[in-house]
Protein backbone atom coordinates (compact mmCIF):
# COMPACT_ATOMS: atom_id res chain seq x y z
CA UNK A 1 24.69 5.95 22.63
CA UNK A 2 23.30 3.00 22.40
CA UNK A 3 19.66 1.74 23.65
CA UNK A 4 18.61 -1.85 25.22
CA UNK A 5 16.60 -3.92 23.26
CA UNK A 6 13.61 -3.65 25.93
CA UNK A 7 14.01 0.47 25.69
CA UNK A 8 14.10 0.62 21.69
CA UNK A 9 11.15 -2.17 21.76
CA UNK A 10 9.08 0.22 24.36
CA UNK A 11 9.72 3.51 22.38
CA UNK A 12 9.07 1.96 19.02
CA UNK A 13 5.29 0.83 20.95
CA UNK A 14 5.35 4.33 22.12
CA UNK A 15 5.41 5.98 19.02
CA UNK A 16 3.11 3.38 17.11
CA UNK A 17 0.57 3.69 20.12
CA UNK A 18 1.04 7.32 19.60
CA UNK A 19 0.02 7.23 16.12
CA UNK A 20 -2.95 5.38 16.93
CA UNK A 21 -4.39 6.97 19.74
CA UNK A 22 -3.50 10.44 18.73
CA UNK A 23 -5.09 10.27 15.05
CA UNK A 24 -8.24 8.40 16.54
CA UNK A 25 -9.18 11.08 18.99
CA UNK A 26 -8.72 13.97 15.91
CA UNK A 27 -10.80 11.97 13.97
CA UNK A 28 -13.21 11.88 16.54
CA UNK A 29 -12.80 15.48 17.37
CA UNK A 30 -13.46 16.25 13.71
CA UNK A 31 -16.76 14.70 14.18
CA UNK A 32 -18.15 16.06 17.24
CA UNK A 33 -21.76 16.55 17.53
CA UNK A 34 -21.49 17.43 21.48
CA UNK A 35 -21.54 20.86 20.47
CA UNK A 36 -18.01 21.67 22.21
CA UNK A 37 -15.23 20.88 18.89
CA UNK A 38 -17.84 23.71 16.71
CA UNK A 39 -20.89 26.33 17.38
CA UNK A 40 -24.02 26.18 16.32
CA UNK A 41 -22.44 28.01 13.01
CA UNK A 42 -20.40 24.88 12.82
CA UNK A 43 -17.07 26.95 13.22
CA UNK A 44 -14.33 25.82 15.27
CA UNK A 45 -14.24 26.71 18.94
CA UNK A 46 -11.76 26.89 21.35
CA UNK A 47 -12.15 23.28 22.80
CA UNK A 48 -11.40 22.24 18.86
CA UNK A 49 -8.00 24.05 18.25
CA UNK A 50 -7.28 23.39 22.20
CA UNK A 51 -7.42 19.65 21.32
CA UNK A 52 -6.04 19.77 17.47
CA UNK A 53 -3.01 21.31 19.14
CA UNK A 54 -2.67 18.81 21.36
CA UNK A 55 -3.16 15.80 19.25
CA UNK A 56 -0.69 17.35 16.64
CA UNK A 57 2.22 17.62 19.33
CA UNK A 58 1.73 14.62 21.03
CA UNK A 59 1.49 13.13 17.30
CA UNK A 60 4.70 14.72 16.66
CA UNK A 61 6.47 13.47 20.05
CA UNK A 62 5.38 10.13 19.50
CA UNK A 63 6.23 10.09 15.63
CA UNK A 64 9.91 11.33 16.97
CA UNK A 65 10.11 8.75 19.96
CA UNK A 66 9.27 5.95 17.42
CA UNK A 67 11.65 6.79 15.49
CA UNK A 68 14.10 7.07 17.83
CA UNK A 69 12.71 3.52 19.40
CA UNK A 70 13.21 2.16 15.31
CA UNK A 71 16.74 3.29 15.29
CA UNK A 72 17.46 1.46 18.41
CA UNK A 73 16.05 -1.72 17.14
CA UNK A 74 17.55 -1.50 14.08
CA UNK A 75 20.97 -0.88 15.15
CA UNK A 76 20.74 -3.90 17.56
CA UNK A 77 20.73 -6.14 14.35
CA UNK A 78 23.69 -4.40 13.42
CA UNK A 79 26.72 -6.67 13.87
CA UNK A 80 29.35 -4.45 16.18
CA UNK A 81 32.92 -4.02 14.01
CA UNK A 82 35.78 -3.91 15.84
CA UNK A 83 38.88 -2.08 14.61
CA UNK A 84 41.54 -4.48 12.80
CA UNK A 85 45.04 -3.90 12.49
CA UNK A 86 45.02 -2.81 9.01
CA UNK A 87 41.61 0.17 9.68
CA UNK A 88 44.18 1.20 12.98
CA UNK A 89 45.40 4.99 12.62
CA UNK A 90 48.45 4.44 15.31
CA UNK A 91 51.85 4.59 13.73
CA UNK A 92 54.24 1.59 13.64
């Protein structure tokens, strides 16, 4: 299968925004001082793996939709091959 240039261009974004907005927000969870991401202890509560779980899969999904959106683009610089006569399997 082969992807559009605006499709591979908009899941490459995808996955870079991913990266960006995923690892910014666990960063920022890690540094909580709201009281919700860890107790008074300073362990982890709820909220904080709630959250880490859900940065780390969306981080994930977007790492794999980049990629995907990379392929794309790179296979649109690709020149297309056709089959000559000589690469032809058919018999004389």
């Amino acid at each position: 299968m082969k992807l559009s240039r605006p499709v591979s261009w908009f899941l490459l974004a995808f996955g870079v925004w991913s990266w960006f907005i995923w690892i910014t927000f666990a960063k920022n969870l890690w540094k909580d001082g709201s009281g919700l991401a860890f107790d008074d202890a300073g362990d982890p509560t709820a909220y904080f793996w709630v959250h880490l779980a859900l940065a780390v899969t969306s981080f994930l999904l977007g790492t794999a939709i980049g990629v995907l959106g990379f392929r794309g683009v790179r296979a649109l610089h690709r020149p297309t091959t056709e089959p000559t006569a000589e690469t032809s399997t058919t018999a004389p």
